[in-house]
N, C-alpha and C. Protein backbone atom coordinates (compact mmCIF):
# COMPACT_ATOMS: atom_id res chain seq x y z
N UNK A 1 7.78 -19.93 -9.98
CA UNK A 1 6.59 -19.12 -9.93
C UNK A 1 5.96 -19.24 -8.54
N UNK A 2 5.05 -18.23 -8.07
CA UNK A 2 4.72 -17.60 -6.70
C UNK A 2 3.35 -17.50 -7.14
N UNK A 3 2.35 -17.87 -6.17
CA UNK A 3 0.96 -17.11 -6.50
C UNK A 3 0.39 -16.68 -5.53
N UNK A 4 -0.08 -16.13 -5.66
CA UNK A 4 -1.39 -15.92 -4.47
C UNK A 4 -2.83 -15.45 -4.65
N UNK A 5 -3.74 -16.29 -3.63
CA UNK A 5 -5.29 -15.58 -4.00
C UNK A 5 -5.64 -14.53 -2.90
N UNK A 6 -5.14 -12.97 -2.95
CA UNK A 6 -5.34 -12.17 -2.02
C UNK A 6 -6.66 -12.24 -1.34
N UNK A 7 -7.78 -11.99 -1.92
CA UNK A 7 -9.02 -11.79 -1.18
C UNK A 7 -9.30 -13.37 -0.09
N UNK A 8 -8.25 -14.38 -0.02
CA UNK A 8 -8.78 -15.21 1.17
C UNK A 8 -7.20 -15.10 2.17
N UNK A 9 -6.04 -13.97 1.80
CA UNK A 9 -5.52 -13.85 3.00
C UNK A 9 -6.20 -13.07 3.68
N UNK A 10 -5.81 -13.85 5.30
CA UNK A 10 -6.29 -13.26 6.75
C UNK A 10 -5.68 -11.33 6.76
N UNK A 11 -6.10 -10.53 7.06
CA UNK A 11 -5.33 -9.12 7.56
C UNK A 11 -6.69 -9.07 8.89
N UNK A 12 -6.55 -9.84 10.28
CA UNK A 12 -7.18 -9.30 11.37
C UNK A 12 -7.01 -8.67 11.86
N UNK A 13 -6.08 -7.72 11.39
CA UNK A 13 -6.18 -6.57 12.61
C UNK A 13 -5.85 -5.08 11.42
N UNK A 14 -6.48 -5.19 10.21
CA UNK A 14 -6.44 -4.25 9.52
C UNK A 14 -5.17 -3.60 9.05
N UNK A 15 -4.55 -2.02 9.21
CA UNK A 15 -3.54 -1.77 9.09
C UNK A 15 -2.33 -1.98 9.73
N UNK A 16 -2.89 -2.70 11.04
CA UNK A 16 -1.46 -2.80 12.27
C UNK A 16 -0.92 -3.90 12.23
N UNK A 17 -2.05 -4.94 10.82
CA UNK A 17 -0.97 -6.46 10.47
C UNK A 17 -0.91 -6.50 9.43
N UNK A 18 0.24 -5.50 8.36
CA UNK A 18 0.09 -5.52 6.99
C UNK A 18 0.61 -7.36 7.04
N UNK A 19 0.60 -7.83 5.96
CA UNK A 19 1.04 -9.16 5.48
C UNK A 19 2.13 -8.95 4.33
N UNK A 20 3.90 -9.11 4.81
CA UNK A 20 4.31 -9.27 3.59
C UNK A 20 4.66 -10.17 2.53
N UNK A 21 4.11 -9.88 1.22
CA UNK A 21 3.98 -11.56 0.32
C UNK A 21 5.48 -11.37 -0.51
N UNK A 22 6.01 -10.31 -0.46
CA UNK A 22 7.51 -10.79 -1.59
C UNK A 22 8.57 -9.85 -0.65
N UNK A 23 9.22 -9.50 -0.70
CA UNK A 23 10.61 -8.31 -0.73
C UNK A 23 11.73 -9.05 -0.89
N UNK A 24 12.23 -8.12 -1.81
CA UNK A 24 13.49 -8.35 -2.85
C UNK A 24 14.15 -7.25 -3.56
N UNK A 25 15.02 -6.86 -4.21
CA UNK A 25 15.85 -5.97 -4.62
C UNK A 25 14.72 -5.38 -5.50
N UNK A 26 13.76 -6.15 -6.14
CA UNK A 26 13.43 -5.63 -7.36
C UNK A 26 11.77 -5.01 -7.26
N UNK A 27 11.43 -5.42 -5.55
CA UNK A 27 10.55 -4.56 -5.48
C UNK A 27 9.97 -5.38 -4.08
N UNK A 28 8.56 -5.15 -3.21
CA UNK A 28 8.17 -5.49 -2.13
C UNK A 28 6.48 -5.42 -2.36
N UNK A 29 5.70 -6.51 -1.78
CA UNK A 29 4.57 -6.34 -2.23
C UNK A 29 3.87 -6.92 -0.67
N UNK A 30 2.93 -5.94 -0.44
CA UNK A 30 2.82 -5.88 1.08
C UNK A 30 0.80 -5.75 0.78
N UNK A 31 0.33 -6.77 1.36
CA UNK A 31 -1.10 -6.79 1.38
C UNK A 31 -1.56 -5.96 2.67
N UNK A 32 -2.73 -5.26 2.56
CA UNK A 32 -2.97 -4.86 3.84
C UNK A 32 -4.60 -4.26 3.82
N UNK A 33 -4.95 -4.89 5.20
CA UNK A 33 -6.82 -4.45 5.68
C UNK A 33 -6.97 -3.36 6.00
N UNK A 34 -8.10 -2.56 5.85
CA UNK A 34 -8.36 -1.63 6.73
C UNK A 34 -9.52 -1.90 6.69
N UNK A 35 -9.74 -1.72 7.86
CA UNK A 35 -10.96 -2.33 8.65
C UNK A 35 -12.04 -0.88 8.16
N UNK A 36 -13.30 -0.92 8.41
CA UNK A 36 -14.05 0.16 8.48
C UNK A 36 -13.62 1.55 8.98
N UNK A 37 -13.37 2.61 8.60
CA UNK A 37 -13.35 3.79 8.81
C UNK A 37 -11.53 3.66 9.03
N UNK A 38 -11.09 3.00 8.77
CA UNK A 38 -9.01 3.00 8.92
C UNK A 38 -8.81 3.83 8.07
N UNK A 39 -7.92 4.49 8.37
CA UNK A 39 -6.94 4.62 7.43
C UNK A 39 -5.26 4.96 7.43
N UNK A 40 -4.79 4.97 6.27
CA UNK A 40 -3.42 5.11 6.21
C UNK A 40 -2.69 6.26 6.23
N UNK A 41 -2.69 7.29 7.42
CA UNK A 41 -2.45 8.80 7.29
C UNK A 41 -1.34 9.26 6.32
N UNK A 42 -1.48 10.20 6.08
CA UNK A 42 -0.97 11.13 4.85
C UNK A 42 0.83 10.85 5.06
N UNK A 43 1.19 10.15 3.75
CA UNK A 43 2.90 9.68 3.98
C UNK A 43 2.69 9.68 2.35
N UNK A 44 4.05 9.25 2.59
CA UNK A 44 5.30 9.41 1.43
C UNK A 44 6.44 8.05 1.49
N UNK A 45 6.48 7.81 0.72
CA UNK A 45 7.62 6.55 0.39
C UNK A 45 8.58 6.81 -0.41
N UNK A 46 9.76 6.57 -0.63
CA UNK A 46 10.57 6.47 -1.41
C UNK A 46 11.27 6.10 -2.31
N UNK A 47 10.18 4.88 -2.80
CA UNK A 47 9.78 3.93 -4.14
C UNK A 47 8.50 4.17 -4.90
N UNK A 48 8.98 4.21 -6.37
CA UNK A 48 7.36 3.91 -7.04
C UNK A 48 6.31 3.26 -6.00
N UNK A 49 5.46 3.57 -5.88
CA UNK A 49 4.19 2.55 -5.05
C UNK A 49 3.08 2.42 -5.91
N UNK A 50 2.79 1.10 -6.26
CA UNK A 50 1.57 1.09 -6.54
C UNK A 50 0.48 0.82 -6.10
N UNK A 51 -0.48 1.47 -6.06
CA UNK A 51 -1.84 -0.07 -4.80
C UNK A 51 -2.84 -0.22 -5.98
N UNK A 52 -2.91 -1.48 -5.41
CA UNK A 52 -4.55 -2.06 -6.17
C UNK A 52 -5.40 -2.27 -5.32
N UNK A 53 -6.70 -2.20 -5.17
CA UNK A 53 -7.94 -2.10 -4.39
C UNK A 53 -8.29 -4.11 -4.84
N UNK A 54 -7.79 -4.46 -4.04
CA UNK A 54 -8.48 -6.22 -4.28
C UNK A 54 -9.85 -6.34 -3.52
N UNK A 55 -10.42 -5.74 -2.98
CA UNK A 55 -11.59 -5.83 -2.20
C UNK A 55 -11.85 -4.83 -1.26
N UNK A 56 -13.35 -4.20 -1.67
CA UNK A 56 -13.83 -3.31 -0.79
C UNK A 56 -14.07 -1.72 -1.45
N UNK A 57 -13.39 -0.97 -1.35
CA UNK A 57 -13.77 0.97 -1.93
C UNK A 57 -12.92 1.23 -0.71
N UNK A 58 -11.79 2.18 -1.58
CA UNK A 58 -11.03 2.84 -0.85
C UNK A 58 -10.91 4.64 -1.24
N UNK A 59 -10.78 4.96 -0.35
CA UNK A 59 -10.34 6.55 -0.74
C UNK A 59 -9.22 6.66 -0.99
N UNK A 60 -8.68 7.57 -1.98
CA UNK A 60 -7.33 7.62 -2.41
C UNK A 60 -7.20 8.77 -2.68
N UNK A 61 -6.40 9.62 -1.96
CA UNK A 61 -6.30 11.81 -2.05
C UNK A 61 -4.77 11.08 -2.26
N UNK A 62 -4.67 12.42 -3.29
CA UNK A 62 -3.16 12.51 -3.70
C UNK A 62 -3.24 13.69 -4.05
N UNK A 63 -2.43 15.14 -3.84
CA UNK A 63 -2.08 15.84 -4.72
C UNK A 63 -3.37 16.94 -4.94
N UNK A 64 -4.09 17.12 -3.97
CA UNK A 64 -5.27 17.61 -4.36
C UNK A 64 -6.40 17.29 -4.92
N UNK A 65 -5.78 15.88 -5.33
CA UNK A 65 -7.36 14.90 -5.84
C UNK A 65 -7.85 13.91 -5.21
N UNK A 66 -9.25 13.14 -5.51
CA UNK A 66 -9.51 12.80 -4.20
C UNK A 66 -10.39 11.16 -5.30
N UNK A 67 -10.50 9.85 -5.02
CA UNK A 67 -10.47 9.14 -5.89
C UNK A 67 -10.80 8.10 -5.29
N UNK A 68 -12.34 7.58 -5.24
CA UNK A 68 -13.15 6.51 -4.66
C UNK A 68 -13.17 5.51 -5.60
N UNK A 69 -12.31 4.40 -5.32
CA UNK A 69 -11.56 3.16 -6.13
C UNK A 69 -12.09 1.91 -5.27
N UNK A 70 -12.75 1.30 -6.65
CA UNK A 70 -13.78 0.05 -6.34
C UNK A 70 -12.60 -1.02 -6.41
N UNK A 71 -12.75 -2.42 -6.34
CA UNK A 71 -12.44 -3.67 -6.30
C UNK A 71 -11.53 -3.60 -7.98
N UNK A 72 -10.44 -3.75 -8.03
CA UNK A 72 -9.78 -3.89 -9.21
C UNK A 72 -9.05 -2.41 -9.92
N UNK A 73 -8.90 -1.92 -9.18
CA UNK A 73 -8.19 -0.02 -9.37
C UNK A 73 -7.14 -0.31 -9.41
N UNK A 74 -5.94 0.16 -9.90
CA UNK A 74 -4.70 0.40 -9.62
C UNK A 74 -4.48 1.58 -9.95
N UNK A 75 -3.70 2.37 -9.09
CA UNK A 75 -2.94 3.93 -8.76
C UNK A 75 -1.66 3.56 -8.45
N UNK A 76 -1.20 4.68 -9.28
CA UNK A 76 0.50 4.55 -9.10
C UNK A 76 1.05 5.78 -8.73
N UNK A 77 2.30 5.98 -8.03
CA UNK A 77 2.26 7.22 -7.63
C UNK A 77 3.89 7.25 -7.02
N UNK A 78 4.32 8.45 -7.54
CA UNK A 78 6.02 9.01 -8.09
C UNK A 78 6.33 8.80 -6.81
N UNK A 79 8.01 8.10 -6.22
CA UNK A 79 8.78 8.55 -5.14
C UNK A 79 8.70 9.83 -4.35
N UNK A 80 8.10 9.94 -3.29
CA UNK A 80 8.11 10.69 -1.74
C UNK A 80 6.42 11.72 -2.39
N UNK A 81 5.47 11.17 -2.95
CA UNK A 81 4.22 11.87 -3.68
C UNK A 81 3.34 11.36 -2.60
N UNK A 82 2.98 12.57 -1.47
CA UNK A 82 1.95 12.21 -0.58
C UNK A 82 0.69 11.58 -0.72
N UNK A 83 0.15 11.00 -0.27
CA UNK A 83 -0.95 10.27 0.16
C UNK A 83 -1.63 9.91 1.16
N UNK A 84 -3.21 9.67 1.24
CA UNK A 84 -3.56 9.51 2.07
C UNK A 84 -4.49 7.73 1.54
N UNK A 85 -4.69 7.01 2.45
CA UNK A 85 -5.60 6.15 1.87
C UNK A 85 -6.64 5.86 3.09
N UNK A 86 -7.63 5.84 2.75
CA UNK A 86 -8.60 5.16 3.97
C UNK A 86 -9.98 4.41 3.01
N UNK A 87 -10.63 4.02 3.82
CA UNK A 87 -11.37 3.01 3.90
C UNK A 87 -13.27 3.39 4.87
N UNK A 88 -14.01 3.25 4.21
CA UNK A 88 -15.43 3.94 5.38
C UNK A 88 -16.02 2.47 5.65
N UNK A 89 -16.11 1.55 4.41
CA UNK A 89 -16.63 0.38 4.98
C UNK A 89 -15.62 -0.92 4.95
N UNK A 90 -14.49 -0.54 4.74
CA UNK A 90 -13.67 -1.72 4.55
C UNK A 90 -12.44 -1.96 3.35
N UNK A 91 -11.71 -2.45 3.09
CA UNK A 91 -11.06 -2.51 1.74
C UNK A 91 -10.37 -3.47 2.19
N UNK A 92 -9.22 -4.01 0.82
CA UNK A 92 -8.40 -4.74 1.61
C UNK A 92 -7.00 -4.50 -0.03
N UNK A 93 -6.23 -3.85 0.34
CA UNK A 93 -5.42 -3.19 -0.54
C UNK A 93 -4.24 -4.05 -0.89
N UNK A 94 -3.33 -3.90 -1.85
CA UNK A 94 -2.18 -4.51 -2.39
C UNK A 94 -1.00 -3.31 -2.72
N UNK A 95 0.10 -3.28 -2.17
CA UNK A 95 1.00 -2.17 -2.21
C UNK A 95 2.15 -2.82 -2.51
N UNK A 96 2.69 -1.90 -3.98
CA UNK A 96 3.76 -2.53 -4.13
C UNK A 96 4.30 -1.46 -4.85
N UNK A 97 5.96 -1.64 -4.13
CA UNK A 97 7.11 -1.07 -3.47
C UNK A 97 7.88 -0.85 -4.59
N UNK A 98 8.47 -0.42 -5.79
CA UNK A 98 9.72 -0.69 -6.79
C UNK A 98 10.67 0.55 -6.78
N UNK A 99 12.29 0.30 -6.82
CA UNK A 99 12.71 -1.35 -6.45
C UNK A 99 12.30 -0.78 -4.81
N UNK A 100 12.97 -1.98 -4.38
CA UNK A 100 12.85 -1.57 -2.77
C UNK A 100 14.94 -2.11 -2.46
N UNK A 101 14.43 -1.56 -1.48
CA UNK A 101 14.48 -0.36 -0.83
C UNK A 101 14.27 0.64 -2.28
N UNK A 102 14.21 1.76 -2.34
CA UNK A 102 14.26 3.06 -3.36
C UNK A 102 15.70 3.94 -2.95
N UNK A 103 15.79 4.32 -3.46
CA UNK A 103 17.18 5.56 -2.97
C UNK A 103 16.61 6.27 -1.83
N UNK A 104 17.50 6.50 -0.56
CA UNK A 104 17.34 7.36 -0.19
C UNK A 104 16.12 6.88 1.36
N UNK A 105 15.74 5.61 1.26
CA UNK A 105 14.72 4.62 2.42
C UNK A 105 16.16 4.77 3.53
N UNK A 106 15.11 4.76 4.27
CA UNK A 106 16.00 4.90 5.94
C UNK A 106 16.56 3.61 5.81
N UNK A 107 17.52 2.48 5.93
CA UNK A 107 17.96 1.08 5.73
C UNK A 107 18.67 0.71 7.21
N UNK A 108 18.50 1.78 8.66
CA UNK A 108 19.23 1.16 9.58
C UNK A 108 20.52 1.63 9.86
N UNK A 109 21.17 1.88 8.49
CA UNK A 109 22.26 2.58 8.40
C UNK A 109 23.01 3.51 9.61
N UNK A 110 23.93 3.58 10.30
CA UNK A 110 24.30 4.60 11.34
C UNK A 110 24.64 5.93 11.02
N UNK A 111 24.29 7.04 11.35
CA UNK A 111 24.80 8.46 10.12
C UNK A 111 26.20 8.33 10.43
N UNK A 112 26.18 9.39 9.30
CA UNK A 112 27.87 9.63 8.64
C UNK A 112 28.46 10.15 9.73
C-alpha cells in the first residue's frame, strides 16, 4: 500500500511542475497547481481522465458546459473529450490517467 496527503504536496510552480505520484500499466496519477488565474488550455488525452479538485475552485468546460468545482469534485471524462481547466484564485487538482498509456498515446514510437 501507497498513500498520500495531497493538499501538503509542494506544486511551486503551478502547471509547469505537475508532480507524478504513480504510473503504471493500469493507470497514472499526476497532482498538479495552478496558481491564480492558470490554466490548462483546451486538450484531449487518450485515456479515461479523471480530476478531483483537492483544494481550491476550479473551472471545468467540457463539451459546452461549464462547471465551478469546489474542494472534493470529481469529473470524469471519455478518451480524446476536450477540455479546458483553469483556476481564478488557485486550485490544486488530481488527474488520473486509465490505463495509461490509452490506445493510440504518442509512446516515442518511430512511424511506420
Amino acid at each position: 500500500m501507497r498513500s498520500w496527503r495531497l493538499p501538503e504536496i509542494e506544486t511551486p510552480d503551478g502547471s509547469r511542475s505537475p508532480v507524478v505520484l504513480h504510473s503504471g500499466g493500469e493507470g497514472r496519477a499526476v497532482l498538479i497547481g495552478l496558481q491564480p488565474g492558470q490554466e490548462l488550455g483546451d486538450h484531449q488525452v487518450k485515456e479515461h481522465a479523471f480530476i478531483v479538485v483537492v483544494d481550491g475552485r476550479a473551472r471545468i468546460e467540457a463539451g459546452g458546459e461549464t462547471l465551478h468545482a469546489e474542494a472534493g469534485t470529481l469529473v470524469a471524462f471519455n478518451p480524446d473529450e476536450r477540455r479546458v481547466v483553469a483556476s481564478d484564485d488557485g486550485a490544486k487538482i488530481l488527474l488520473l490517467l486509465a490505463p495509461w498509456p490509452g490506445e493510440g498515446h504518442y509512446r516515442g514510437d518511430p512511424p511506420a
